[in-house]
Protein backbone atom coordinates (compact mmCIF):
# COMPACT_ATOMS: atom_id res chain seq x y z
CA UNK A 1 0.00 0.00 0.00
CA UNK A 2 1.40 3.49 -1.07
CA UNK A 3 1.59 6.27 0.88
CA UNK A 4 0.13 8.43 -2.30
CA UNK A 5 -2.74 8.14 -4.06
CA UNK A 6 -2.66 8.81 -7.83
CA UNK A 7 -4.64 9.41 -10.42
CA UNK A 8 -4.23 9.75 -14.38
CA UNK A 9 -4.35 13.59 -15.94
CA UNK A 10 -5.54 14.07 -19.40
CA UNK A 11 -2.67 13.65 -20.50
CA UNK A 12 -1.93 10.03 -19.64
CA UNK A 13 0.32 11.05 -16.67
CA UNK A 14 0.46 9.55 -13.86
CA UNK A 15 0.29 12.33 -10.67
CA UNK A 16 -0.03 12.25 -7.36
CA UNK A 17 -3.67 13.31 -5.71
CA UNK A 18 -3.21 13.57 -2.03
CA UNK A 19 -1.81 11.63 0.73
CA UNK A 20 -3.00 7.85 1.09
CA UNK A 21 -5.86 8.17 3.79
CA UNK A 22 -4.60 4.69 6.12
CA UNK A 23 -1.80 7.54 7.23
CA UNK A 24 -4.48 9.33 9.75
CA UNK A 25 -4.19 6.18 11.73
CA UNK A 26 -0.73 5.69 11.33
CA UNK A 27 -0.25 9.01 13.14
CA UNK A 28 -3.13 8.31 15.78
CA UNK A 29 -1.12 4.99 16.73
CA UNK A 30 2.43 6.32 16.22
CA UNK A 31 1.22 9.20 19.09
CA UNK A 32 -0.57 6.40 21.17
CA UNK A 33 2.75 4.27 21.12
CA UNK A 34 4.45 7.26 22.09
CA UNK A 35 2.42 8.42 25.04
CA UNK A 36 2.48 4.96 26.14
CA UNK A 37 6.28 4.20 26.16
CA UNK A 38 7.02 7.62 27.35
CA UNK A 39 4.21 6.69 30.59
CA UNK A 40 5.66 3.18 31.09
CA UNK A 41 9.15 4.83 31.56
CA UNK A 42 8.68 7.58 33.44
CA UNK A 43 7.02 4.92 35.70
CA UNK A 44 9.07 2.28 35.91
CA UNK A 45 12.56 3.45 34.72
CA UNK A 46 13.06 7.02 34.41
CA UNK A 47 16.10 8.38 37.03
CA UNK A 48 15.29 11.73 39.85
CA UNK A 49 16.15 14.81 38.23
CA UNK A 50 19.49 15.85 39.02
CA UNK A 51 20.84 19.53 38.69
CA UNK A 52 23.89 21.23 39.05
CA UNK A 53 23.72 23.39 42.21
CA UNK A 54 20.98 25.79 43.53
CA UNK A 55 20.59 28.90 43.37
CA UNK A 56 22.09 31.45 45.93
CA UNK A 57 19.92 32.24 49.34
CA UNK A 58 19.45 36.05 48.12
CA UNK A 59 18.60 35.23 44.47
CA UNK A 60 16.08 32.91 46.15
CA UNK A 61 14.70 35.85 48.20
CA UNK A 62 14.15 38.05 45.56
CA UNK A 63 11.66 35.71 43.45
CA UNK A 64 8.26 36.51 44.22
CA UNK A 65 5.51 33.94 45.03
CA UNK A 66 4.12 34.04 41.74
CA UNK A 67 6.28 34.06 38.99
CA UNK A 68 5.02 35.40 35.63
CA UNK A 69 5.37 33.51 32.72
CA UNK A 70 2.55 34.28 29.89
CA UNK A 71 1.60 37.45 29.40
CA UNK A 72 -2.66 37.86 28.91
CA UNK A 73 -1.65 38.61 24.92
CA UNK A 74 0.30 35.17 24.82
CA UNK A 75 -2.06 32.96 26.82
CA UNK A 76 -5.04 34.32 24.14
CA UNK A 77 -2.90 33.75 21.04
CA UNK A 78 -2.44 30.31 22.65
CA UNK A 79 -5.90 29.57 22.89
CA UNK A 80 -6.90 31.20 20.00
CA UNK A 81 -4.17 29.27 17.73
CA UNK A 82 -5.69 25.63 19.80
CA UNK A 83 -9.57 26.09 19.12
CA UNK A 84 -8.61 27.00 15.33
CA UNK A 85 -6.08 23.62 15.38
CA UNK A 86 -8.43 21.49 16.68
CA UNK A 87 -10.89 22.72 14.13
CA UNK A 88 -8.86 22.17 11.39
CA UNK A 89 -7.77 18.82 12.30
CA UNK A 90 -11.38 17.55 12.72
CA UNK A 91 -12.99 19.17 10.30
CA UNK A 92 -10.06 17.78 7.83
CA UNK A 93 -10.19 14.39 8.99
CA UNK A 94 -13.28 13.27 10.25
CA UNK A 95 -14.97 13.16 6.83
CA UNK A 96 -12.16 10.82 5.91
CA UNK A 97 -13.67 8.34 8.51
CA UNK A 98 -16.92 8.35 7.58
CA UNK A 99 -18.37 11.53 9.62
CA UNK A 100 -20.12 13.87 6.97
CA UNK A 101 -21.01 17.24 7.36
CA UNK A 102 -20.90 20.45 5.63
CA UNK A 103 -16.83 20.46 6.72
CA UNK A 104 -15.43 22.97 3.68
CA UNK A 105 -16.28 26.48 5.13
CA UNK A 106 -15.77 25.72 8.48
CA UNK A 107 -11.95 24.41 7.28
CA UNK A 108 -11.03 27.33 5.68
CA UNK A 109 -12.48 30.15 8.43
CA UNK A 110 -10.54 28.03 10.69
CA UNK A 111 -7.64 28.35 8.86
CA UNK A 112 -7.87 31.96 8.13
CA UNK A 113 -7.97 32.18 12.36
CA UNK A 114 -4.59 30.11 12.43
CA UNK A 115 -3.14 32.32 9.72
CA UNK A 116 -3.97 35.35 11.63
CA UNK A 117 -2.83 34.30 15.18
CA UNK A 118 0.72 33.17 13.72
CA UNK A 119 1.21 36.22 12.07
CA UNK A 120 0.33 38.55 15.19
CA UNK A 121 2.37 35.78 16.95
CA UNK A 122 5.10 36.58 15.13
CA UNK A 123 5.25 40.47 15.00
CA UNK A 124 4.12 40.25 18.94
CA UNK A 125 7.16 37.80 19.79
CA UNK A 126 9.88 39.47 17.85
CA UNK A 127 9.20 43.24 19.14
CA UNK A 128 7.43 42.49 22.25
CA UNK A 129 8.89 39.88 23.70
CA UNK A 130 12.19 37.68 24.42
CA UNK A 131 12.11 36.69 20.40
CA UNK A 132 15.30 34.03 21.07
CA UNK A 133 13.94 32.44 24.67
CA UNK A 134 12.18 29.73 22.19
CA UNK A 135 15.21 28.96 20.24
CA UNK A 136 17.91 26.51 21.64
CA UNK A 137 21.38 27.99 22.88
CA UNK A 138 24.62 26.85 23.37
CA UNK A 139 23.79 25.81 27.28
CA UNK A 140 21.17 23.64 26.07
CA UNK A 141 23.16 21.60 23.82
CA UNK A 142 25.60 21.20 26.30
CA UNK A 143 23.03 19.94 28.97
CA UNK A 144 22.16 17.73 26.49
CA UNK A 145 24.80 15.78 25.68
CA UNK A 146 25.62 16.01 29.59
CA UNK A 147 22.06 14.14 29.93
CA UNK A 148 23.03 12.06 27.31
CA UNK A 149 25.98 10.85 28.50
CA UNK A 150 24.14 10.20 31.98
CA UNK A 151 21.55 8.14 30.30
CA UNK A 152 23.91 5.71 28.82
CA UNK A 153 25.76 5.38 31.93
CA UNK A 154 29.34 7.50 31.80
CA UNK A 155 30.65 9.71 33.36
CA UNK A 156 29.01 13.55 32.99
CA UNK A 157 28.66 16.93 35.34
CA UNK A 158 24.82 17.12 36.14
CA UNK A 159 23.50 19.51 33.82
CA UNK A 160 22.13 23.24 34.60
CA UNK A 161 18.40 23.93 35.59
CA UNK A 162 16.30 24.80 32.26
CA UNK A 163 16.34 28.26 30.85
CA UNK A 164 12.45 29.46 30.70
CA UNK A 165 11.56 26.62 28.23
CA UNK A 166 13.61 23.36 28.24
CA UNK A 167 15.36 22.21 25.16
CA UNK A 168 12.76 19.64 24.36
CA UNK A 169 10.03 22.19 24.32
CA UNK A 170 11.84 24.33 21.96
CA UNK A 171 12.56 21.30 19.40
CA UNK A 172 8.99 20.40 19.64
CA UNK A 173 8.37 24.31 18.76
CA UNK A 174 10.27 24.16 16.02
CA UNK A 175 8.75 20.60 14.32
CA UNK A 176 5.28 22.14 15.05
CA UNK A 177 6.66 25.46 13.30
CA UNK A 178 7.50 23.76 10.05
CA UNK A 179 4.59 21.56 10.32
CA UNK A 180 2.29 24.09 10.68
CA UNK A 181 3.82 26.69 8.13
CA UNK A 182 3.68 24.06 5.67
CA UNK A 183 -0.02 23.48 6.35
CA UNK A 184 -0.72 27.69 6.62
CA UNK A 185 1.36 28.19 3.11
CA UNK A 186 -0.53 25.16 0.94
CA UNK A 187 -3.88 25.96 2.66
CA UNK A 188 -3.45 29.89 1.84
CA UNK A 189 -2.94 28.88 -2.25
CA UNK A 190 -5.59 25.78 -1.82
CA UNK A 191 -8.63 28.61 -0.74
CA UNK A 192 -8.08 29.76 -4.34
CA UNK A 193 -10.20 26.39 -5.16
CA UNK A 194 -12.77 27.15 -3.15
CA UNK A 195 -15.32 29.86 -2.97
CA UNK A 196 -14.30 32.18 -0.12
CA UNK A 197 -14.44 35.87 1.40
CA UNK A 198 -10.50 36.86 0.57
CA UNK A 199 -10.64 36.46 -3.60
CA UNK A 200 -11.87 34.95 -6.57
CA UNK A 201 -11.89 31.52 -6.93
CA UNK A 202 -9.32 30.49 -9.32
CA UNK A 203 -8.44 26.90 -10.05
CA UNK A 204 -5.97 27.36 -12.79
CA UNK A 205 -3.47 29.77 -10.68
CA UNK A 206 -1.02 26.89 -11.11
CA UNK A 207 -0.21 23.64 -13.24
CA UNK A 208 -2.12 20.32 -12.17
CA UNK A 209 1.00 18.58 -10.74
CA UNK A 210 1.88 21.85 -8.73
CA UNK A 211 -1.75 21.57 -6.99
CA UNK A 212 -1.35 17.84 -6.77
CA UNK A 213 1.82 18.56 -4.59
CA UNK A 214 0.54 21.21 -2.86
CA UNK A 215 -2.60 18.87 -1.35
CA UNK A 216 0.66 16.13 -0.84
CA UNK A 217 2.67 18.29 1.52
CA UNK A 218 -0.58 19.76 3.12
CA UNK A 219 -2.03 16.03 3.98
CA UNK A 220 1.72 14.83 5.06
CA UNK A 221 1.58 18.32 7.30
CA UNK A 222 -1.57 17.26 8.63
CA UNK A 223 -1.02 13.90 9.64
CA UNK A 224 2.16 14.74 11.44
CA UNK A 225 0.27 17.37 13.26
CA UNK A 226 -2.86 14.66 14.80
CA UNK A 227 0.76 13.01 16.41
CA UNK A 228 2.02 16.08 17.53
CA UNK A 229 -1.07 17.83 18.79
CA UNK A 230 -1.60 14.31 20.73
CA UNK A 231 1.53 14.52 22.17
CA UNK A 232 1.39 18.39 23.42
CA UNK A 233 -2.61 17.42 25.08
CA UNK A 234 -0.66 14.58 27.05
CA UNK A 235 2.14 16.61 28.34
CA UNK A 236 0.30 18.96 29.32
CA UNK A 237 -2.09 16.77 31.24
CA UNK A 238 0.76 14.93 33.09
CA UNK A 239 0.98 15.47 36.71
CA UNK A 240 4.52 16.95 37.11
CA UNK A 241 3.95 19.37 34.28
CA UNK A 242 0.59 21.08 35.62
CA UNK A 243 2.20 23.85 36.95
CA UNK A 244 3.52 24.62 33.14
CA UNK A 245 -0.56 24.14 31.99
CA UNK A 246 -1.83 26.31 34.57
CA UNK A 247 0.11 29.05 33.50
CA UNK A 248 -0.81 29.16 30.51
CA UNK A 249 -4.39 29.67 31.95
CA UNK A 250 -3.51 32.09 34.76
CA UNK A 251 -0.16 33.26 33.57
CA UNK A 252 2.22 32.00 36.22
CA UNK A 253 3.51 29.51 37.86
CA UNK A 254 4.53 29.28 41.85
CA UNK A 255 8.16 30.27 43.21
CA UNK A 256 8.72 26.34 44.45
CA UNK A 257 8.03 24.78 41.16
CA UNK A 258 10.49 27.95 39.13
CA UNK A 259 12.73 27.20 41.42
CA UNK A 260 12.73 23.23 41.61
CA UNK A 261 13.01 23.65 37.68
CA UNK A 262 14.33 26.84 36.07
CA UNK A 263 17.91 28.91 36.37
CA UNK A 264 17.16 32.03 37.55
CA UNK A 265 20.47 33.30 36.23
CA UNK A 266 19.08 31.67 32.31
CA UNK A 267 15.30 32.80 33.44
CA UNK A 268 15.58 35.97 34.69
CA UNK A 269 12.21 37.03 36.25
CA UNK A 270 10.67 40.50 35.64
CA UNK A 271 7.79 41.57 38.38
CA UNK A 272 7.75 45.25 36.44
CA UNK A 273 4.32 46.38 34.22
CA UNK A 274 7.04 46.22 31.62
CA UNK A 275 8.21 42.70 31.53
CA UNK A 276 8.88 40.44 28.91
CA UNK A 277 6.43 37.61 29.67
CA UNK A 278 5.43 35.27 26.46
């Protein structure tokens, strides 16, 4: 079984359509296997967290009980970006498995929504706010291969607390970036098939086997995002990282957990009207 479908043009030539359909399930049980293995060892094999040193008794003194870590303009782009996600996902896949409904309009309002938030997103987080806290630095790398090294058994310093987000949340940022700007690009040139508010409908802006692609890499997109979506709705849900969830809800998190986790000296916290809080 292909991971393509295809289909003959007028021409005799043999193009691709759109992604094989079987590969919504293959992401649904690819994210099940992961959440499960990822359960089963943090249950029955995973090591304490160990950090290099603590930080000193007047830094300590100077964090305040609540520590702010999403501004009220980040936690509603969050939200906003989620409900129009979800939407997307379900109203792209669920006719696939046999659920019909009217599921066109509501796919493309929903991605004009998550076209919208990522571009305020952008312009907020690169004037607005710590634009390079997101991105992985030279520190993380090094605590990684320090954990690394730990895993397998040799010899390695403990690494440093995280910076504001750990390095795995910032590689997940960055698959879930280029998944969804590859979904956000196709979709944008795809609402040209369809009648919409923005422009004319216009089927022949490009050649067949450049729309045939185009619904390809949008599908593939898709699929990978059902697996990641899955995974970011369990992580958040799991006990030791609640304290992450709830501030995304209330907008910070308490001094014990920043401290049990983060570096003040790679975190630095802000209590001003003026801080940088994303």
């Amino acid at each position: 079984m292909g991971f393509l479908e295809w289909a003959t043009n007028p021409w005799g030539q043999s193009v691709p359509i759109h992604i094989a359909w079987f590969l919504i399930w293959v992401a649904v049980i690819a994210g099940l296997l992961f959440l499960i293995v990822h359960a089963i060892w943090l249950r029955y094999f995973a090591r304490e967290k160990e950090f290099a040193g603590d930080a000193p008794a007047q830094v300590v003194a100077s964090i305040p009980k609540r520590v702010p870590r999403h501004s009220l303009v980040a936690r509603l782009f969050h939200w906003i970006m989620a409900a129009s996600m979800l939407t997307l996902l379900f109203t792209a896949f669920l006719p696939k498995v046999g659920i019909k409904f009217p599921w066109v309009t509501y796919h493309w309002i929903a991605g004009a929504v998550l076209t919208a938030s990522i571009l305020f997103h952008v312009i907020h987080a690169s004037f607005w706010l710590d634009f390079w806290a997101i991105w992985p630095d030279r520190t993380d790398v090094e605590d990684a291969w320090k954990r690394l090294r730990r895993f397998a058994g040799m010899s390695a310093p403990p690494p440093r607390k995280f910076a504001k987000y750990p390095l795995e949340n910032k590689l997940y940022h960055g698959v879930i970036l280029l998944s969804g700007l590859a979904v956000i690009f196709t979709g944008v040139f795809m609402m040209f098939r369809v009648r919409t508010i923005f422009f004319p409908r216009n089927p022949y802006l490009f050649s067949d086997m450049t729309w045939d692609l185009m619904y390809v890499l949008h599908g593939l997109a898709g699929v990978g995002l059902i697996a990641l979506v899955m995974m970011h709705v369990y992580f958040g849900l799991r006990p030791e990282k609640l304290a992450i969830t709830k501030s995304m809800i209330f907008g910070w998190m308490d001094r014990d957990f920043y401290l049990q986790e983060h570096d003040p000296e790679r975190w630095v916290v802000e209590t001003s009207s003026s801080s940088k809080s994303e």
